[in-house]
N, C-alpha and C. Protein backbone atom coordinates (compact mmCIF):
# COMPACT_ATOMS: atom_id res chain seq x y z
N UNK A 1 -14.17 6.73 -7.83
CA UNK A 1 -14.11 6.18 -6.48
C UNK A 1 -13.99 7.32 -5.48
N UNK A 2 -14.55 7.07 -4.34
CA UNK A 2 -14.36 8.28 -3.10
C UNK A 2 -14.74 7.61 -1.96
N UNK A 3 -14.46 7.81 -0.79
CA UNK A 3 -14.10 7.20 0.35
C UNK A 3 -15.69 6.67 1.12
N UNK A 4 -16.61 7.98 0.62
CA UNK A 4 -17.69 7.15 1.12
C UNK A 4 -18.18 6.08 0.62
N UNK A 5 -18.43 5.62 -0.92
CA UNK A 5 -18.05 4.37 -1.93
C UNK A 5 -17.12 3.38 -1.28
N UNK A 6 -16.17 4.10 -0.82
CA UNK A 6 -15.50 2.62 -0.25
C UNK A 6 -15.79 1.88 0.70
N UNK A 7 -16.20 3.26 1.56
CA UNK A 7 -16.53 2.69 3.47
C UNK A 7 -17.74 2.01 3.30
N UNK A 8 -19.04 1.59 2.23
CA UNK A 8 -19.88 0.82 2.05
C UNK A 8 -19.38 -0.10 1.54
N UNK A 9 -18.54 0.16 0.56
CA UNK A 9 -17.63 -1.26 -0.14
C UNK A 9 -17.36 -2.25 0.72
N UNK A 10 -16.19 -1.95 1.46
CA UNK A 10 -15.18 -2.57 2.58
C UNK A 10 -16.24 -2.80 3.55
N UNK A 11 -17.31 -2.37 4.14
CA UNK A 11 -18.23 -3.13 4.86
C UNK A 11 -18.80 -4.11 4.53
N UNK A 12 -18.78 -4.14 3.32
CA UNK A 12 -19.59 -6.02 2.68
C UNK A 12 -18.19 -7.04 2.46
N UNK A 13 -16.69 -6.54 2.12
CA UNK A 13 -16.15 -6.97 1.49
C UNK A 13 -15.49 -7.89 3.39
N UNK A 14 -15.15 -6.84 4.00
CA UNK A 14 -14.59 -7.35 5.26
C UNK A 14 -14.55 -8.65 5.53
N UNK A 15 -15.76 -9.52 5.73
CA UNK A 15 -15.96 -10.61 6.61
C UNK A 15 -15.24 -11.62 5.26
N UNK A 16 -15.03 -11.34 3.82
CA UNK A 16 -15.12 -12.21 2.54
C UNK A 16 -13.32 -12.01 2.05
N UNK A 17 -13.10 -10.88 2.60
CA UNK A 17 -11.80 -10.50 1.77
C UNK A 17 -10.35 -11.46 1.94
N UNK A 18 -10.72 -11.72 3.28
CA UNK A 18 -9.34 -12.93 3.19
C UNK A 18 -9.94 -14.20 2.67
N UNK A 19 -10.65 -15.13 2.64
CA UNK A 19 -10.85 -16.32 1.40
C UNK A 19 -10.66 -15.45 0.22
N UNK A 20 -11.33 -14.19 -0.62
CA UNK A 20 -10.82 -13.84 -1.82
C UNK A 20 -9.56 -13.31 -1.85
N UNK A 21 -8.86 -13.11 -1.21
CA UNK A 21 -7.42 -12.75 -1.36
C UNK A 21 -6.08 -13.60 -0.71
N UNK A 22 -6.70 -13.84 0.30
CA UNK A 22 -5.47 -14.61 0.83
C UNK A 22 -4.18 -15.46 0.30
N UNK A 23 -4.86 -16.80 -0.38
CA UNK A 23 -4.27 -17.92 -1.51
C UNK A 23 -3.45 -17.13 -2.30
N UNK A 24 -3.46 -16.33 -3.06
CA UNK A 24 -3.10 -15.95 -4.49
C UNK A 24 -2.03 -14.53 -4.17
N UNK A 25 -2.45 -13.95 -3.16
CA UNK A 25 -1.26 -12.57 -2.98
C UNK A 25 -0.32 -13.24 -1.94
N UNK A 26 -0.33 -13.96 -1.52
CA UNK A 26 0.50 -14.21 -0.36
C UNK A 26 1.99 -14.40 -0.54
N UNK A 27 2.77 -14.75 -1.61
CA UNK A 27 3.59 -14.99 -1.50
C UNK A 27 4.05 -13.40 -2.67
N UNK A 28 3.42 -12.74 -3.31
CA UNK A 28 3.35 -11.55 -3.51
C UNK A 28 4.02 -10.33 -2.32
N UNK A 29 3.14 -10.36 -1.20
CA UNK A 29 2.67 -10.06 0.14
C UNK A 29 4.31 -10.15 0.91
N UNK A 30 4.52 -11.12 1.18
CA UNK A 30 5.85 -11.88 1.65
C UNK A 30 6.91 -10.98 1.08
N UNK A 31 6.89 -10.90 -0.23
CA UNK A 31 8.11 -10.44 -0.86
C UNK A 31 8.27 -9.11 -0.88
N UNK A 32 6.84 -8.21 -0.63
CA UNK A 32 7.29 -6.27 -0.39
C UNK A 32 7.66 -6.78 0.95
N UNK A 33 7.20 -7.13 2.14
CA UNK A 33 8.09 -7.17 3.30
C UNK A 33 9.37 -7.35 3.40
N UNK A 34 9.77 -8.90 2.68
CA UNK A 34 10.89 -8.50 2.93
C UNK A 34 12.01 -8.02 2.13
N UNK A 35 11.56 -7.26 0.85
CA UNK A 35 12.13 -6.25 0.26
C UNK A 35 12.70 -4.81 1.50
N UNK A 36 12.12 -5.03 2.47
CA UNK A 36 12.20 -3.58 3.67
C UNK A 36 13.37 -4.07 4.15
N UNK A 37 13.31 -5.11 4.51
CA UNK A 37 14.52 -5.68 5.38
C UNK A 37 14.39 -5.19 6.97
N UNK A 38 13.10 -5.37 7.27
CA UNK A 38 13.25 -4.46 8.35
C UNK A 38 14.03 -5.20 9.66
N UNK A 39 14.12 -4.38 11.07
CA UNK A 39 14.80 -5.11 11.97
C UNK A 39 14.19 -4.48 12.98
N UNK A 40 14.44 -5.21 14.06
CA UNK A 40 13.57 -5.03 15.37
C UNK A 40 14.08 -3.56 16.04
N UNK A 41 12.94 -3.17 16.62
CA UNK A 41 13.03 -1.54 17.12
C UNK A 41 12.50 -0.54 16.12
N UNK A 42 12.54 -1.14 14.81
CA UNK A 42 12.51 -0.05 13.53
C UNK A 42 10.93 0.23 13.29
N UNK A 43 10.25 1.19 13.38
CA UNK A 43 8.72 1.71 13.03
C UNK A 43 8.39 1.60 11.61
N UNK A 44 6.99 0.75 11.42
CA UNK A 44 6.76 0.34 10.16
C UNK A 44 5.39 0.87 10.05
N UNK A 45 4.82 1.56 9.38
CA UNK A 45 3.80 2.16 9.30
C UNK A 45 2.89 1.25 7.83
N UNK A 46 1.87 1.20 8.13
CA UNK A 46 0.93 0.43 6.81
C UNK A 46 -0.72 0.97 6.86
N UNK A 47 -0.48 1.73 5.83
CA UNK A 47 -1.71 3.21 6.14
C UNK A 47 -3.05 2.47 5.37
N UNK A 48 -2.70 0.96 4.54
CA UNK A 48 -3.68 0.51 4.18
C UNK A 48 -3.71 -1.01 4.51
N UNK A 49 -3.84 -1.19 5.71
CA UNK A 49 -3.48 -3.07 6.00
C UNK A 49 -5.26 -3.39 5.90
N UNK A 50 -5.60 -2.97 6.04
CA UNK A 50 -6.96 -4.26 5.19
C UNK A 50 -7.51 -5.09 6.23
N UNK A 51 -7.93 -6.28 6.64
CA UNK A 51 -7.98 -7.20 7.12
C UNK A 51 -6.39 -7.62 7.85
N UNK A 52 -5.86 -7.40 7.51
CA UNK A 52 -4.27 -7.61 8.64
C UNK A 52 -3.16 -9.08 7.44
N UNK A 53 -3.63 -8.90 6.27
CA UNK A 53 -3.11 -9.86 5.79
C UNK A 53 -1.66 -10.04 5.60
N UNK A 54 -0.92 -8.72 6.06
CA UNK A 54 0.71 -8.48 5.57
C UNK A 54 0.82 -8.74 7.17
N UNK A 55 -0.05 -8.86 8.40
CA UNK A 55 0.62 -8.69 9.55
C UNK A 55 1.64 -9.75 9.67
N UNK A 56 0.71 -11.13 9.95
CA UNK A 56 1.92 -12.56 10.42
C UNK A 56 3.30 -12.21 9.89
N UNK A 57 3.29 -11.81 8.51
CA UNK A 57 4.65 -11.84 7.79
C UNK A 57 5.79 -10.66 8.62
N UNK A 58 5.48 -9.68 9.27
CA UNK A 58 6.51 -8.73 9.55
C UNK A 58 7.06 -9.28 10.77
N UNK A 59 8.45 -9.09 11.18
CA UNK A 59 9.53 -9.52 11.75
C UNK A 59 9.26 -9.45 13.14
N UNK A 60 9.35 -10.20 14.14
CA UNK A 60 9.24 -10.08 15.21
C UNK A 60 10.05 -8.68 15.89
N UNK A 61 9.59 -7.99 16.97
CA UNK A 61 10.29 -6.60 17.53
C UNK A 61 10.17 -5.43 16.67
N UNK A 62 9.26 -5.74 15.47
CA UNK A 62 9.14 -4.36 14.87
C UNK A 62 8.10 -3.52 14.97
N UNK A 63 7.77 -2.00 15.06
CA UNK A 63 6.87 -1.25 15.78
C UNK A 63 5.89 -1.38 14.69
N UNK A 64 4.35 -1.47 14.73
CA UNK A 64 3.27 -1.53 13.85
C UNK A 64 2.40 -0.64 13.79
N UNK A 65 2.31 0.48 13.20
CA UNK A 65 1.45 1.24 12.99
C UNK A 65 0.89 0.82 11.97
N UNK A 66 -0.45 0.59 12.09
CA UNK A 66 -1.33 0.01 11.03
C UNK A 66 -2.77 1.34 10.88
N UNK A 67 -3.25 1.29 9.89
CA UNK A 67 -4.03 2.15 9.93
C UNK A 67 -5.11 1.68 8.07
N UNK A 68 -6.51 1.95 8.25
CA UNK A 68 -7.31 1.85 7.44
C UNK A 68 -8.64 2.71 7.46
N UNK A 69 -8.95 3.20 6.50
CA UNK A 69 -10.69 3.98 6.17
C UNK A 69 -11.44 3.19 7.36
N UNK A 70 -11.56 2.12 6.91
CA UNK A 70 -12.54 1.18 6.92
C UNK A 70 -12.53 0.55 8.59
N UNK A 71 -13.55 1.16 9.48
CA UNK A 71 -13.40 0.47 10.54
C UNK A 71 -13.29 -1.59 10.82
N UNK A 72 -14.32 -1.82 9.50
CA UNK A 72 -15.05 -2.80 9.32
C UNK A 72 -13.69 -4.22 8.98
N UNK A 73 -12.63 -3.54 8.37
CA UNK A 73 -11.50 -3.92 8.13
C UNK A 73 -10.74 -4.18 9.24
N UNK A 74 -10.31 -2.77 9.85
CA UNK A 74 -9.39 -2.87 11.47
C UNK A 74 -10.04 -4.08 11.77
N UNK A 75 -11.47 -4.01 12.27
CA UNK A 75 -11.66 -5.29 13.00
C UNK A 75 -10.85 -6.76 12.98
N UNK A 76 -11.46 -7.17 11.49
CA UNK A 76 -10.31 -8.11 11.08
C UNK A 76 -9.30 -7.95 10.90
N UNK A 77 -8.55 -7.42 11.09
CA UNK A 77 -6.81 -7.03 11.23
C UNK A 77 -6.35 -7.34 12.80
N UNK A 78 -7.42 -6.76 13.51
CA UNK A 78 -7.03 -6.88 14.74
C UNK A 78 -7.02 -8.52 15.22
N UNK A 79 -7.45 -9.67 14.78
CA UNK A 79 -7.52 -10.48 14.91
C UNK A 79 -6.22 -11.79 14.49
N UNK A 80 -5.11 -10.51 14.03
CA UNK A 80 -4.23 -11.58 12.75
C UNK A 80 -2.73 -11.22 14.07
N UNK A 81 -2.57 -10.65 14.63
CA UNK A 81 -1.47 -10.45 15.04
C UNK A 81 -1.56 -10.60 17.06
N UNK A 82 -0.55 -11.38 17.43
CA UNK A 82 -0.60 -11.07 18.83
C UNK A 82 0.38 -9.98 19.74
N UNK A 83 1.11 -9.28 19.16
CA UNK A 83 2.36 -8.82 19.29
C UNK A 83 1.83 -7.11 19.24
N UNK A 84 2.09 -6.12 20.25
CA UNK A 84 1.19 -5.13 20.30
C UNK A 84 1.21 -4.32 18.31
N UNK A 85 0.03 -4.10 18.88
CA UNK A 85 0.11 -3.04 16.73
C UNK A 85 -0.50 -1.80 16.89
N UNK A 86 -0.48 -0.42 17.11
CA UNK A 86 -1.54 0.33 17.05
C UNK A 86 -2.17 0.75 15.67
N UNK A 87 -3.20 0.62 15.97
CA UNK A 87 -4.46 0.58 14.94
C UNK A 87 -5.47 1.71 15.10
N UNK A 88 -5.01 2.25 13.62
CA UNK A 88 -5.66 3.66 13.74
C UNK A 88 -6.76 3.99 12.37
N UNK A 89 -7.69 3.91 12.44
CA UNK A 89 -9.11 4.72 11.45
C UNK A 89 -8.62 6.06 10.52
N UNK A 90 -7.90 5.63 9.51
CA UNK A 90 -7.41 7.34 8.83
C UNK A 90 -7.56 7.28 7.59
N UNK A 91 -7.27 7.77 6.86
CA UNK A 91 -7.45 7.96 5.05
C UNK A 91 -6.38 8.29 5.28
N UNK A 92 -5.87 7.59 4.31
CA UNK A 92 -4.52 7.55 3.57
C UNK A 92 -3.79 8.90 2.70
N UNK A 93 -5.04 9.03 2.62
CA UNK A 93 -4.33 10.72 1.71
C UNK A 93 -4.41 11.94 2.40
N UNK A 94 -4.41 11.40 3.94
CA UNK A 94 -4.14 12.44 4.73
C UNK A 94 -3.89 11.76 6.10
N UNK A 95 -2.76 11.62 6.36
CA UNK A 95 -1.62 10.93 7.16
C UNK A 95 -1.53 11.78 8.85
N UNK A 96 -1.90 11.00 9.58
CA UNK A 96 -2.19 12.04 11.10
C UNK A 96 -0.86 11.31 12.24
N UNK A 97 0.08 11.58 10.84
CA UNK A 97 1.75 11.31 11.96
C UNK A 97 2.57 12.35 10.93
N UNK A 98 3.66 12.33 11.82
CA UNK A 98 4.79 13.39 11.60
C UNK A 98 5.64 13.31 10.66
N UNK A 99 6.36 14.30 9.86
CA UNK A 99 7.15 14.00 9.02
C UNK A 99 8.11 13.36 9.37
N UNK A 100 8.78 12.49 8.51
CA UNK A 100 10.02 11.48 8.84
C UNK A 100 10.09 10.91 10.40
N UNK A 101 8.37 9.74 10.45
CA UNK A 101 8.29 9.57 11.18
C UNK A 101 8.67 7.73 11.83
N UNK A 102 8.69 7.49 10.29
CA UNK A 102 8.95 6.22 10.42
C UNK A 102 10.05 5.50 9.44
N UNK A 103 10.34 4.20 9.94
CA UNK A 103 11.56 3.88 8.87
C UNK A 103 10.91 3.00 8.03
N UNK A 104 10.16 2.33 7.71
CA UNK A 104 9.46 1.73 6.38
C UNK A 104 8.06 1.54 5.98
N UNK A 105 7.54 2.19 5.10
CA UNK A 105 6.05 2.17 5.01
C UNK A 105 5.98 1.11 3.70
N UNK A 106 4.84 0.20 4.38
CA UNK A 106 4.06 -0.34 3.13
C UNK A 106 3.10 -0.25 2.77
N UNK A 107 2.73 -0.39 1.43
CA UNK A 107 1.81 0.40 0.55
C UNK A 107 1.36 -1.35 -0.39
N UNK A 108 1.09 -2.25 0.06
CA UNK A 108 -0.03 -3.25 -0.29
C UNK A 108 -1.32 -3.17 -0.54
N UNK A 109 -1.70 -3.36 -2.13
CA UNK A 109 -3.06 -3.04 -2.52
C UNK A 109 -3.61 -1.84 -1.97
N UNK A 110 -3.24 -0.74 -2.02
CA UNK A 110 -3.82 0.87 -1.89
C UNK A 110 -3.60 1.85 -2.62
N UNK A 111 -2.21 1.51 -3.41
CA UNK A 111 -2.70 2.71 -4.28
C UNK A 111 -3.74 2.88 -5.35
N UNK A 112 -4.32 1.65 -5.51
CA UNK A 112 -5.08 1.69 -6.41
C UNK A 112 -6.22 2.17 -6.13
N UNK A 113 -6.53 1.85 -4.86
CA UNK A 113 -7.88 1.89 -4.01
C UNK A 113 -8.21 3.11 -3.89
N UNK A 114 -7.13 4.03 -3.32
CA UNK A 114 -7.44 5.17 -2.69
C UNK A 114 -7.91 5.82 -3.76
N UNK A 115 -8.72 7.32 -3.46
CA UNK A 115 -9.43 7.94 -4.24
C UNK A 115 -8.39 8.65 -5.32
N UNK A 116 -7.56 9.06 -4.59
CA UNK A 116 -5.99 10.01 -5.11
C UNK A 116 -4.74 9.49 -4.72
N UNK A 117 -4.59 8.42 -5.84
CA UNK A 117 -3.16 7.72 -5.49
C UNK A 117 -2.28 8.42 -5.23
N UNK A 118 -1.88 9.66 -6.09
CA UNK A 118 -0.43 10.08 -6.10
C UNK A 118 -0.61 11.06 -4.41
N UNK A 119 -1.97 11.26 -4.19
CA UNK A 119 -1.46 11.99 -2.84
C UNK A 119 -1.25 11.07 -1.83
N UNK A 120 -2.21 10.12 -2.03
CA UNK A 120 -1.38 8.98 -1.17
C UNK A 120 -0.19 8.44 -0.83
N UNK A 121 0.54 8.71 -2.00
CA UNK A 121 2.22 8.06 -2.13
C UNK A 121 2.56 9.65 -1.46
N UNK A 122 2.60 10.57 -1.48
CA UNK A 122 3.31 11.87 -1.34
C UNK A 122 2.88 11.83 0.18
N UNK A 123 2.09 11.32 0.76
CA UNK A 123 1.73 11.23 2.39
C UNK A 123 2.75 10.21 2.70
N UNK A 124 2.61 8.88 2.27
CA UNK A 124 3.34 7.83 2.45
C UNK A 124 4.74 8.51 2.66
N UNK A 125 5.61 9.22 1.63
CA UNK A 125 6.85 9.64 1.92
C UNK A 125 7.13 11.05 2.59
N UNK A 126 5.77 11.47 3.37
CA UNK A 126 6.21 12.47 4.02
C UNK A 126 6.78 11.66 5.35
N UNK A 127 6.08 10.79 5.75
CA UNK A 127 6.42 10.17 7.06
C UNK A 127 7.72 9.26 7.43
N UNK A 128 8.09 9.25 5.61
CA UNK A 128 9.24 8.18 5.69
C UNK A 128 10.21 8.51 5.93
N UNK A 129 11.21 8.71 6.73
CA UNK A 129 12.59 9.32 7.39
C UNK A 129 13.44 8.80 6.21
N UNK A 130 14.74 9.82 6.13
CA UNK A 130 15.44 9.71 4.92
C UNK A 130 16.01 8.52 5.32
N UNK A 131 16.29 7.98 3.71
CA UNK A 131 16.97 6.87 4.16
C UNK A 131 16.37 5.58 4.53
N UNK A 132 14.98 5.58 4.36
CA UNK A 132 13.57 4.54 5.10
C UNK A 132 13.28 3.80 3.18
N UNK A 133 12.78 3.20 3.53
CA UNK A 133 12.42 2.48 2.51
C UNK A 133 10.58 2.15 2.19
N UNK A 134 10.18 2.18 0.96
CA UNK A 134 8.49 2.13 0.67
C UNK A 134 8.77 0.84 -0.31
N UNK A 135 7.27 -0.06 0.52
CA UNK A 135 7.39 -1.29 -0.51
C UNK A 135 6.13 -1.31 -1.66
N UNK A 136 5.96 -1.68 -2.50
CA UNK A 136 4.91 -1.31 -2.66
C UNK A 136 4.63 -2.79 -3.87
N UNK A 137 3.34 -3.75 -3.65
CA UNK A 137 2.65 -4.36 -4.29
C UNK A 137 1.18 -4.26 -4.80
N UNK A 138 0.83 -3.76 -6.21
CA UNK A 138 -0.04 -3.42 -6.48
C UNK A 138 -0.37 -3.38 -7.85
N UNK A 139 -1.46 -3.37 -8.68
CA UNK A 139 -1.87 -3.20 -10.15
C UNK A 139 -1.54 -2.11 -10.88
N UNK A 140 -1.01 -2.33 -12.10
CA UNK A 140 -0.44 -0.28 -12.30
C UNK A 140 -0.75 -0.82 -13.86
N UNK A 141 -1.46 0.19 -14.99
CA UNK A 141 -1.26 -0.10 -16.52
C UNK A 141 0.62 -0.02 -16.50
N UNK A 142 0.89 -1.36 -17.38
CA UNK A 142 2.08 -1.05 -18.17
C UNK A 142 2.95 0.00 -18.60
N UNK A 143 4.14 0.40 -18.28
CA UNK A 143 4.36 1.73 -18.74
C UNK A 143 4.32 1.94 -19.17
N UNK A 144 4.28 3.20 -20.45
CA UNK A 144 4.01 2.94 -21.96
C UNK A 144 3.13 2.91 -23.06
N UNK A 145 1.84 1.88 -22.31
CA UNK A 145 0.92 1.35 -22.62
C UNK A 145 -0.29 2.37 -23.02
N UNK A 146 -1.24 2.45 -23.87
CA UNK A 146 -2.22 3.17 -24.30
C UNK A 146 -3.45 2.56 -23.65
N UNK A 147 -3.90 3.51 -23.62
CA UNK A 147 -5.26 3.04 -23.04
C UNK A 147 -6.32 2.29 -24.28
N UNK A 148 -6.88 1.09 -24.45
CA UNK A 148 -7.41 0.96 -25.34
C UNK A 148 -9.09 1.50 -24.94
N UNK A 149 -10.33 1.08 -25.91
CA UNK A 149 -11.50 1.09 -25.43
C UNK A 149 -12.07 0.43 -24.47
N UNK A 150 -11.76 -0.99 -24.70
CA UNK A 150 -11.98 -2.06 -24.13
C UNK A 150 -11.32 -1.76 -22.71
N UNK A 151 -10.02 -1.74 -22.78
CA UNK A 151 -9.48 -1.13 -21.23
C UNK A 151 -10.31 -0.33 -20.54
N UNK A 152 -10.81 0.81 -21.46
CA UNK A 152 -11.20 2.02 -20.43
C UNK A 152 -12.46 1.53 -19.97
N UNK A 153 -12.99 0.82 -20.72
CA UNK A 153 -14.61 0.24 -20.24
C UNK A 153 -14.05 -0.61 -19.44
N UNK A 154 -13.11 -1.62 -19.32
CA UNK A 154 -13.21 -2.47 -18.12
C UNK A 154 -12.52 -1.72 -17.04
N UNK A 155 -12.00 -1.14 -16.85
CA UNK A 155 -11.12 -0.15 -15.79
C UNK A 155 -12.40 0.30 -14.99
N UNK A 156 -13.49 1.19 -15.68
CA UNK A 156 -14.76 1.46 -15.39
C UNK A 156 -15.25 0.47 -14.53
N UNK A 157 -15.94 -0.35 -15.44
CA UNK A 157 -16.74 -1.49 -14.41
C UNK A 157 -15.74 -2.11 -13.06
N UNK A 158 -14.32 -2.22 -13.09
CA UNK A 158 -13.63 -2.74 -12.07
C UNK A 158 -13.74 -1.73 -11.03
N UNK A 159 -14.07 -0.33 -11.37
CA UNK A 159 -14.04 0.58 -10.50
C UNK A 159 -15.08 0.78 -9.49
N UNK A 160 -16.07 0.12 -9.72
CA UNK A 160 -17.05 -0.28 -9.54
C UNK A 160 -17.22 -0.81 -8.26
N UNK A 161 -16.41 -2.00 -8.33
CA UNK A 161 -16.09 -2.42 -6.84
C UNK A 161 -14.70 -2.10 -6.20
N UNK A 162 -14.43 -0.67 -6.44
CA UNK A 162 -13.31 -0.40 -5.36
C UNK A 162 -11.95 -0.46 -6.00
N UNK A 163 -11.22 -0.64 -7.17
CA UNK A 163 -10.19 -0.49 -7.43
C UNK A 163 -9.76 -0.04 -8.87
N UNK A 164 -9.04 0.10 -9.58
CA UNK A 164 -8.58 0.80 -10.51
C UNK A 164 -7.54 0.37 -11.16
N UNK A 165 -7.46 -0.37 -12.09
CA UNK A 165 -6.50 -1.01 -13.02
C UNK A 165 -5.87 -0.60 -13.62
N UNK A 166 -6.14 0.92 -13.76
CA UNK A 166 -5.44 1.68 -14.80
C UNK A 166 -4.79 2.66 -14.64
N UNK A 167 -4.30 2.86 -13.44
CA UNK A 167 -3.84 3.47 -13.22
C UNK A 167 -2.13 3.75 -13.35
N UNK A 168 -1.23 4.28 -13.70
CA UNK A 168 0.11 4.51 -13.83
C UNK A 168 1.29 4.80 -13.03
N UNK A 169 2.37 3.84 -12.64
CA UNK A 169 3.22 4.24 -11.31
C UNK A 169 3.75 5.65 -11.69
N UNK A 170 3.74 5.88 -12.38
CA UNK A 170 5.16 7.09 -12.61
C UNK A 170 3.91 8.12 -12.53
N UNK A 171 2.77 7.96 -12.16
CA UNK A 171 1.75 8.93 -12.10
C UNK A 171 1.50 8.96 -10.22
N UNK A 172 1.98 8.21 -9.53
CA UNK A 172 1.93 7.76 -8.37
C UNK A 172 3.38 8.83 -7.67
N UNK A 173 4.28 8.60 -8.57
CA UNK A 173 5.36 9.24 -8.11
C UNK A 173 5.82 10.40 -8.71
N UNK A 174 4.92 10.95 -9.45
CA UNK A 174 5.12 12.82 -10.56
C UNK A 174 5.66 13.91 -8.77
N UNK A 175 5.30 13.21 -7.83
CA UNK A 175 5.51 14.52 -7.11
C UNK A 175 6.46 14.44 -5.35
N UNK A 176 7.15 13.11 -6.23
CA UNK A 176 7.99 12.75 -5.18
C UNK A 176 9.43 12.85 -5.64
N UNK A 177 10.01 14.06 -4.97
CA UNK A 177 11.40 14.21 -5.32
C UNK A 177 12.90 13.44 -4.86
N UNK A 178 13.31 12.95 -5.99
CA UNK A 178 14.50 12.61 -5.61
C UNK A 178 14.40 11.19 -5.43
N UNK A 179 13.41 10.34 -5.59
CA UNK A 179 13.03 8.89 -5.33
C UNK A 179 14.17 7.75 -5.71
N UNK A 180 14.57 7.31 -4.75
CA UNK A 180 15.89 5.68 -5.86
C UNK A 180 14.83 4.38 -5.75
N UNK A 181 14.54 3.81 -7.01
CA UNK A 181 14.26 3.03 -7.11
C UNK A 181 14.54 1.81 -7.78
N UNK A 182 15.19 0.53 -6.34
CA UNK A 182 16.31 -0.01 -6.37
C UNK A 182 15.70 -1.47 -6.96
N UNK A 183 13.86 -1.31 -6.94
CA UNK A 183 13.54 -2.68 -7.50
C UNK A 183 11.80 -1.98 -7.99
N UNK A 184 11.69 -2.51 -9.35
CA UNK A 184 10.66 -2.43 -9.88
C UNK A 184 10.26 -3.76 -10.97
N UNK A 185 9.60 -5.35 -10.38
CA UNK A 185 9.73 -6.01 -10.93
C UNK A 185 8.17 -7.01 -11.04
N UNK A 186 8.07 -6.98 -12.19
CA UNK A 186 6.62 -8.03 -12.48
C UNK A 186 6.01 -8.58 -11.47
N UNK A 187 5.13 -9.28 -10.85
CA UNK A 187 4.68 -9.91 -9.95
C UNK A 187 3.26 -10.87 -10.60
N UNK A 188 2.09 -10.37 -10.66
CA UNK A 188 1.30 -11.35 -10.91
C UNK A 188 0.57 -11.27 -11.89
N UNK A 189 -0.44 -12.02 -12.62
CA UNK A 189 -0.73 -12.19 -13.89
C UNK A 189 -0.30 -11.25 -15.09
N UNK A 190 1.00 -12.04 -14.89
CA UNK A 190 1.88 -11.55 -15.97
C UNK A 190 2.61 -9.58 -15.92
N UNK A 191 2.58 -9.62 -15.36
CA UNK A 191 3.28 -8.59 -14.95
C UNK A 191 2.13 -7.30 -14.73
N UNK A 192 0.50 -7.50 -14.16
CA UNK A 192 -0.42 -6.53 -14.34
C UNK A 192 0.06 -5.94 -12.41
N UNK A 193 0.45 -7.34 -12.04
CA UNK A 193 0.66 -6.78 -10.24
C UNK A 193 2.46 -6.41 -10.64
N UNK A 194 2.93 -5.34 -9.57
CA UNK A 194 4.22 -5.27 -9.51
C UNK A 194 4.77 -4.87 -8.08
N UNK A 195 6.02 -5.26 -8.34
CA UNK A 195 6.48 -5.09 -6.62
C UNK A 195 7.84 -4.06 -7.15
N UNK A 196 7.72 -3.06 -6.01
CA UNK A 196 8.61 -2.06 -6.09
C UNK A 196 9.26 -1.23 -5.01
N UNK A 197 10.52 -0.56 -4.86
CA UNK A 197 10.95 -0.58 -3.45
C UNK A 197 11.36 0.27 -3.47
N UNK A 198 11.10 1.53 -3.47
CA UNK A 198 11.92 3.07 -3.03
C UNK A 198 12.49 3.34 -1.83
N UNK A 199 13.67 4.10 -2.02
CA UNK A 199 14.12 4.65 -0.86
C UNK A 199 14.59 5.88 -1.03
N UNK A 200 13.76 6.94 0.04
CA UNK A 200 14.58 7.80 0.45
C UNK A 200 15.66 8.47 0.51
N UNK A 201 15.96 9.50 -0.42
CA UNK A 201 17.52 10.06 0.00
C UNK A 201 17.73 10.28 1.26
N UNK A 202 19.13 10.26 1.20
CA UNK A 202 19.03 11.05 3.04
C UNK A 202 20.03 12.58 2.28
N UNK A 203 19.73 13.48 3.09
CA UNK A 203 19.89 14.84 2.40
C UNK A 203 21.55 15.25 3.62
N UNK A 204 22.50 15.28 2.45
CA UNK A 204 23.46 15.92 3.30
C UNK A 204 23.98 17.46 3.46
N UNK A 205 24.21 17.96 4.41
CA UNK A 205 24.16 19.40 4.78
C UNK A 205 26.15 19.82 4.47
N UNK A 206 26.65 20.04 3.42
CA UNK A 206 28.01 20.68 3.64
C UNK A 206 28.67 21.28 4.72
């Protein structure tokens, strides 16, 4: 997968992606939000919102930085929320805000997507101020788990259209130091989706 693959992808997928997704992640969707706990005033950054499907769900008074590859996407995103959001055109694995810039990033259906998950997550927590919290709902192989044949051939063809099944959390997080992770729990067909909630140390100075 690589970004120009996608930005043709996500241009056919755009106008189709909420009837194929909507029904079935939603209450998925619901639950990394409010795993954040967020509260009004607090900056929430979402470097892969898609079509805007996590928008309705976030808390009234909270700041929205939304951001996606895919212009074709923003569009429909921009259509889901009335409450200001800025909406920004970026790749994810290279983040055009400041370190510890925000207090909760979510990470819904992207790590899989992106070309380089784990740099994706290592952008994701550059921006996250200590002490901020990352939600994250998404497909990860089993921990543990071997790759069979059959896997690697279907991982292949799924890759095909844009995502990656096989990929490994603890391969997502090899380069994020110091991570607490206070929830890592099954989610959908049978535990292939999972929802998970890191937070930030906050670093104390003697």
């Amino acid at each position: 997968m690589n970004n120009r693959d996608n930005l043709q992808l996500y241009r056919l997928y755009a106008p189709l992606y909420d009837r194929l997704m909507r029904a079935w992640t939603a209450t998925a969707r619901r639950k990394a939000i409010d795993m954040l706990q967020l509260q009004p005033g607090e900056r929430l950054f979402i470097p892969g919102v898609g079509t805007g499907l996590d928008l309705p769900n976030i808390p009234a008074g909270v700041c929205i930085v939304a951001g996606d590859l895919s212009p074709a996407m923003l569009h429909q995103a921009r259509k889901k929320l009335q409450e200001p959001v800025g909406f920004i055109v970026m790749d994810a694995q290279e983040l055009p805000l400041p370190d510890g810039s925000c207090d909760a990033v979510l990470l819904n259906l992207i790590l899989s997507v992106v070309p380089n998950g784990p740099v994706a997550m290592q952008e994701a927590w550059r921006v996250l101020k200590p002490g901020g919290h990352v939600a994250v709902f998404d497909k990860f192989l089993p921990e543990g788990s071997r790759l069979s044949g059959f896997r690697v051939l279907l991982g292949w063809l799924i890759r095909q259209i844009g995502t990656d099944p096989n990929r490994q959390f603890r391969e997502m997080i090899r380069n994020i130091p110091g991570a607490h992770m206070p929830v890592d729990a099954p989610s959908l067909l049978n535990g292939l989706y999972r929802l998970i909630l890191m937070t930030k140390p906050v670093v104390t100075v003697a």
